[in-house]
C-alpha atoms as a PDB file:
ATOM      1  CA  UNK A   1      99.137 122.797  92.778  1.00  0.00           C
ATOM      2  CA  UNK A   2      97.549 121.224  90.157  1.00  0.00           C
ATOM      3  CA  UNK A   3      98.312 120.937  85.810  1.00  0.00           C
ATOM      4  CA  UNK A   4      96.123 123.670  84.113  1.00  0.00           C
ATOM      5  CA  UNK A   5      95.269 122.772  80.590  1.00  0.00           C
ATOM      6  CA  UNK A   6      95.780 126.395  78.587  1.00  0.00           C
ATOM      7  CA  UNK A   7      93.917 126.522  75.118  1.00  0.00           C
ATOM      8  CA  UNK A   8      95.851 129.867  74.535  1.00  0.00           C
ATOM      9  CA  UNK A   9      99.350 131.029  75.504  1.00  0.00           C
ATOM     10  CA  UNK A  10      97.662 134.112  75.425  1.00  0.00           C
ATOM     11  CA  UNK A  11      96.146 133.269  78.671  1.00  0.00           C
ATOM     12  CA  UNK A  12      98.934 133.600  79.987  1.00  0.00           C
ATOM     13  CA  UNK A  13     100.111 137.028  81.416  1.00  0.00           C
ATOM     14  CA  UNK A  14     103.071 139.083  79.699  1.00  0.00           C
ATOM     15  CA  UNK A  15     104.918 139.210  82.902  1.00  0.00           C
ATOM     16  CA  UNK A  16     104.894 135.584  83.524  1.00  0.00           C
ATOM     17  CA  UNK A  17     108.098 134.473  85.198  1.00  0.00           C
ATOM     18  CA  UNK A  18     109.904 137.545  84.226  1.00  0.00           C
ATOM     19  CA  UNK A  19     112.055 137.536  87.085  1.00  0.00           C
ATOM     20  CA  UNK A  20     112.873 134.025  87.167  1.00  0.00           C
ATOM     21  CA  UNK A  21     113.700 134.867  83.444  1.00  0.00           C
ATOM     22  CA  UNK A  22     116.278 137.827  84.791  1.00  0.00           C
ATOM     23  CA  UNK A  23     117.955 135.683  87.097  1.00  0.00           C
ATOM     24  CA  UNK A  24     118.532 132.607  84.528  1.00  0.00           C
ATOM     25  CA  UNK A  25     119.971 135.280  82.043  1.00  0.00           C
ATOM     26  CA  UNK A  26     122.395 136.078  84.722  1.00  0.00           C
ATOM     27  CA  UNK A  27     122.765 132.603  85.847  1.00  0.00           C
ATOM     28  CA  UNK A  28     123.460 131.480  82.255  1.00  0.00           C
ATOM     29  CA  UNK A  29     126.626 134.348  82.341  1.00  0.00           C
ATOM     30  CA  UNK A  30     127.976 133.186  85.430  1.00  0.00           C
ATOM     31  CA  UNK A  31     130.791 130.563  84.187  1.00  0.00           C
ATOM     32  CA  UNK A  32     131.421 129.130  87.491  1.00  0.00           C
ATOM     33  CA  UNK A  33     127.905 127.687  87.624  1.00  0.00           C
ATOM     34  CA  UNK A  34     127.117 128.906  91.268  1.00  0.00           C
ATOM     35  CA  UNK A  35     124.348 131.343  90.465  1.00  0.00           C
ATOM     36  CA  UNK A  36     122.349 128.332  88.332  1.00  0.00           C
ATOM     37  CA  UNK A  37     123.054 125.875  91.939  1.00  0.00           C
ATOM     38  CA  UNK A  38     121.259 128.766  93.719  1.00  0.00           C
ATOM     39  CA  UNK A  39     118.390 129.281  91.303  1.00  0.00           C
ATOM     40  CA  UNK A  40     117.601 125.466  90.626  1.00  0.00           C
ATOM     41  CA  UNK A  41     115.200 125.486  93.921  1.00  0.00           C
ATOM     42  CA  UNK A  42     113.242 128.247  92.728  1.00  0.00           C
ATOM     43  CA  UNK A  43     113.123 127.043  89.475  1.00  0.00           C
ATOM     44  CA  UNK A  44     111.662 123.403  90.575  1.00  0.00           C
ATOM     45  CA  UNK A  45     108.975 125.466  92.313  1.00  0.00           C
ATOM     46  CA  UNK A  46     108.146 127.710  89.606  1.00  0.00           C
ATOM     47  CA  UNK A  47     105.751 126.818  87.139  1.00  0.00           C
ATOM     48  CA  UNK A  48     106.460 126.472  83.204  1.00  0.00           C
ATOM     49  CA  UNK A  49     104.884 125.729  80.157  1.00  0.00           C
ATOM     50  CA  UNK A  50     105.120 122.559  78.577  1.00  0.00           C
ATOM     51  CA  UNK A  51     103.661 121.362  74.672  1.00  0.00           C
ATOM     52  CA  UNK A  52     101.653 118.408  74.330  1.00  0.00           C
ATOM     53  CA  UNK A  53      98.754 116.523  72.892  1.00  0.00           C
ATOM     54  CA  UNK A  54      96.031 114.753  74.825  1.00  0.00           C
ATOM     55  CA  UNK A  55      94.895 111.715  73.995  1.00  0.00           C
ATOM     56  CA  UNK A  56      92.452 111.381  71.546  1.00  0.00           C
ATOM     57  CA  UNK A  57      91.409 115.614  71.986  1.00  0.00           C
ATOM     58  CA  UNK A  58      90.930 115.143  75.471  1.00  0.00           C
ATOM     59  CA  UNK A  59      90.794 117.867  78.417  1.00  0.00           C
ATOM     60  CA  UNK A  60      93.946 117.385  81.000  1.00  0.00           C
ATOM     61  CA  UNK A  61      91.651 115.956  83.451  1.00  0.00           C
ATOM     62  CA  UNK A  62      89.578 113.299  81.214  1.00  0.00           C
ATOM     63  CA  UNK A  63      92.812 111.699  80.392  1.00  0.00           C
ATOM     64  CA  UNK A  64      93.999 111.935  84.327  1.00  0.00           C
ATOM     65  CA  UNK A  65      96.836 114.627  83.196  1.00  0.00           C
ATOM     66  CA  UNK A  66      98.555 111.861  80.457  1.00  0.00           C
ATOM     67  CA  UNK A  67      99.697 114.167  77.482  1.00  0.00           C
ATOM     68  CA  UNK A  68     102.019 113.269  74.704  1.00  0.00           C
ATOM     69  CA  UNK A  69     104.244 115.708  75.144  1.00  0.00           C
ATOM     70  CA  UNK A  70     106.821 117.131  72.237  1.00  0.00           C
ATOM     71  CA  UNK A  71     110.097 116.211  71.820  1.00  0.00           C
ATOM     72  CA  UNK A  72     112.545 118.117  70.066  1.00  0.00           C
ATOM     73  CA  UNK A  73     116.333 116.916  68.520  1.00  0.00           C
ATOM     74  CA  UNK A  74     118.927 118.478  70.030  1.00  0.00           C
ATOM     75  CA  UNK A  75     122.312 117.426  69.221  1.00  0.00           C
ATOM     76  CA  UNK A  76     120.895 113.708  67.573  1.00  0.00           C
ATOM     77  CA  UNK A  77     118.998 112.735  70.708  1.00  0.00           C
ATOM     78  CA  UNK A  78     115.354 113.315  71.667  1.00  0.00           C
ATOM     79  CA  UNK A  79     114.531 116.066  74.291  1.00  0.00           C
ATOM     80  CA  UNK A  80     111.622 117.460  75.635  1.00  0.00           C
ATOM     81  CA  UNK A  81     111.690 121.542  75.739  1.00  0.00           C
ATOM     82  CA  UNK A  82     110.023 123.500  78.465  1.00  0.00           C
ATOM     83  CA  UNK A  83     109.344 127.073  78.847  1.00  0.00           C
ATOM     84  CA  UNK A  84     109.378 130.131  80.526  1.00  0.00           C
ATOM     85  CA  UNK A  85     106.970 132.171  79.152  1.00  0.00           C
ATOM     86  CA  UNK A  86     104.886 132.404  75.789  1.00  0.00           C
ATOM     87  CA  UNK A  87     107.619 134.471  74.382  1.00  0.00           C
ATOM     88  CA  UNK A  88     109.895 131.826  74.429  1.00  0.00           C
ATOM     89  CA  UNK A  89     107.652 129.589  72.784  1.00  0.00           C
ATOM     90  CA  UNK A  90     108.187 131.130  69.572  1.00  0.00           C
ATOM     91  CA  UNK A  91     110.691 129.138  68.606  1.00  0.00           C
ATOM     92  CA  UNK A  92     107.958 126.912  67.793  1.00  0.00           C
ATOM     93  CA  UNK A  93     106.395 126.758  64.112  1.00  0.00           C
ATOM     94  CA  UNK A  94     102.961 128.543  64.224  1.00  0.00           C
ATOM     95  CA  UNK A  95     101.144 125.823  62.163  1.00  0.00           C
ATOM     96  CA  UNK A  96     102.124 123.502  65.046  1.00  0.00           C
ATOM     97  CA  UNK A  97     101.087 125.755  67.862  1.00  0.00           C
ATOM     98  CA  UNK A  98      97.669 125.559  66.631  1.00  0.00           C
ATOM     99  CA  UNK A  99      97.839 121.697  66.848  1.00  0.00           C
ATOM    100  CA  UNK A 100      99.150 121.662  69.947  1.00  0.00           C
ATOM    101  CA  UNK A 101      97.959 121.862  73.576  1.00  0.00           C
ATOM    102  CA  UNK A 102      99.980 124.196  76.237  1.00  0.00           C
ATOM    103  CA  UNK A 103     100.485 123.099  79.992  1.00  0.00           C
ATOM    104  CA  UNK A 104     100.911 124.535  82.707  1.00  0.00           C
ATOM    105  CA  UNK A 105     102.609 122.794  85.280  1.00  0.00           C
ATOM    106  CA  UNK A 106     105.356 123.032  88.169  1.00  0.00           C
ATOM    107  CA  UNK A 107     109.037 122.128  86.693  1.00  0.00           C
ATOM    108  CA  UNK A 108     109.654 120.105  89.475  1.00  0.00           C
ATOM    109  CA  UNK A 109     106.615 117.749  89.149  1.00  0.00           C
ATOM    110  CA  UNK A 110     107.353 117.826  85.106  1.00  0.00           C
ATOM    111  CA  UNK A 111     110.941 116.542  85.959  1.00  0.00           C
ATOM    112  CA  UNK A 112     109.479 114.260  88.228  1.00  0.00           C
ATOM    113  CA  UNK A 113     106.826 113.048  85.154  1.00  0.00           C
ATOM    114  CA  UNK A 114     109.799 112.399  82.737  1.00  0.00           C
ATOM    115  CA  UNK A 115     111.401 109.965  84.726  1.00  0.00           C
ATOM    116  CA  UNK A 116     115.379 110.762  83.845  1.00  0.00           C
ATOM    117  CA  UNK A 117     114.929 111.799  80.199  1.00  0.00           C
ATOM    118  CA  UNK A 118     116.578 114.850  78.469  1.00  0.00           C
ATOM    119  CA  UNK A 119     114.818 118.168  78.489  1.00  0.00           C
ATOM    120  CA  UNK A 120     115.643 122.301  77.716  1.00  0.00           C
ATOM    121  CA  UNK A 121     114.650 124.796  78.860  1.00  0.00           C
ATOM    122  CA  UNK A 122     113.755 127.881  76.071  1.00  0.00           C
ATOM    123  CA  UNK A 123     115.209 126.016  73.427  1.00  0.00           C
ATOM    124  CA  UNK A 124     116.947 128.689  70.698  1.00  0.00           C
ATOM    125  CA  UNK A 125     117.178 131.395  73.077  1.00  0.00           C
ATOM    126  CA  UNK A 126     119.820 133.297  75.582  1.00  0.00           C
ATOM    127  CA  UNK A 127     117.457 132.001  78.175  1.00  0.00           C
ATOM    128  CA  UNK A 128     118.047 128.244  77.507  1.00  0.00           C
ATOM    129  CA  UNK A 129     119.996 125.094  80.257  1.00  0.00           C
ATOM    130  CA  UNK A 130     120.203 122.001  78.776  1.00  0.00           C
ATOM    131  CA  UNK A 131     119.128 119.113  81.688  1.00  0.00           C
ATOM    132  CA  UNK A 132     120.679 115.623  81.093  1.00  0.00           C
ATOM    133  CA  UNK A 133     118.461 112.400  81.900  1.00  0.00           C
ATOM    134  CA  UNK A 134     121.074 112.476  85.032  1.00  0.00           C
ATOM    135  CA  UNK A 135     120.211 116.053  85.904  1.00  0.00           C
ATOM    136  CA  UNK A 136     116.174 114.919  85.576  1.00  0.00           C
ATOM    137  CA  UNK A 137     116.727 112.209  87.709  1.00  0.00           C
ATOM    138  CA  UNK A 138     118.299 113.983  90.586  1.00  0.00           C
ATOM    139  CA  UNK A 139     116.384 117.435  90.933  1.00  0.00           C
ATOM    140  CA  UNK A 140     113.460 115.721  90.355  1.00  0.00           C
ATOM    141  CA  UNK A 141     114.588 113.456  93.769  1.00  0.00           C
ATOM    142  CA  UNK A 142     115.559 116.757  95.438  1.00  0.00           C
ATOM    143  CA  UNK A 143     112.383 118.640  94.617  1.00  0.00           C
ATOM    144  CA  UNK A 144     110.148 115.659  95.874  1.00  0.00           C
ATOM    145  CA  UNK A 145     112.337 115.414  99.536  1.00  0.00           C
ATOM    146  CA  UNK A 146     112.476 119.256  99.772  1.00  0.00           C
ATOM    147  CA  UNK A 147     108.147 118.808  99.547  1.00  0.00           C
ATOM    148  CA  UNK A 148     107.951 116.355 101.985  1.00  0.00           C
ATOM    149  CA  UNK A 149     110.297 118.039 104.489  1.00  0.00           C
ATOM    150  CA  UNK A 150     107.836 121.314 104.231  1.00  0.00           C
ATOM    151  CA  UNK A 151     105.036 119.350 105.003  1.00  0.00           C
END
């Protein structure tokens, strides 16, 4: 599966992840955590959509997939936000969307990309998970042996 460059969100179809969606809304009410250790596999093969900037205005393959991607504050330390769905990218300011590119990509190879750093996932919304550097670090691991073990 490879990154796919979207100039639009709106390329994007309105029922995008919506069941992944369903389940993390239940997984986020589940207090003993067990429902979010079950969907963390489908989530690291699911694809998401991240907010970047190539460098100097360049496509995702003329600058061999390197974006700058955004980074958010969140509790006075930098994180990098992820998404769902286009819906949940509202959060962001509209004047920036326009600036920005949106990729498409799977969350396992993003986590993989980030190399332990911070991220969230639908950042001001009941569909959010906060991921530690530590929680990167070790999905990321997982997601890569789980690949290599299907192939």
């Amino acid at each position: 599966m490879s990154n796919e460059n979207i100039q639009n969100v709106t390329e994007i179809s309105d029922d995008f992840n919506h069941e992944l969606e369903e389940k993390i809304l239940k997984a986020n009410a589940d207090k003993t955590l067990v429902k979010w250790n079950k969907l963390l596999p489908e989530l690291m093969r699911s694809d998401i959509i991240l907010a970047g900037v190539f460098p100097n205005g360049q496509t995702a393959q003329a600058s061999g997939g390197k974006a700058n991607l955004l980074v958010m504050q969140h509790e006075g330390r930098n994180i990098i936000p992820f998404f769902t769905s286009p819906e949940r990218m509202s959060v962001l300011p509209q004047e920036q969307m326009k600036q920005l590119n949106m990729i498409k990509m799977r969350a396992g190879d993003f986590f993989y990309s980030i190399k332990g750093m911070s991220t969230i996932l639908n950042p001001s919304s009941e569909y959010t998970r906060v991921f530690s550097g530590f929680d990167t670090k070790v999905l990321s691991i997982e997601f890569k042996q789980s690949l290599s073990e299907n192939n």
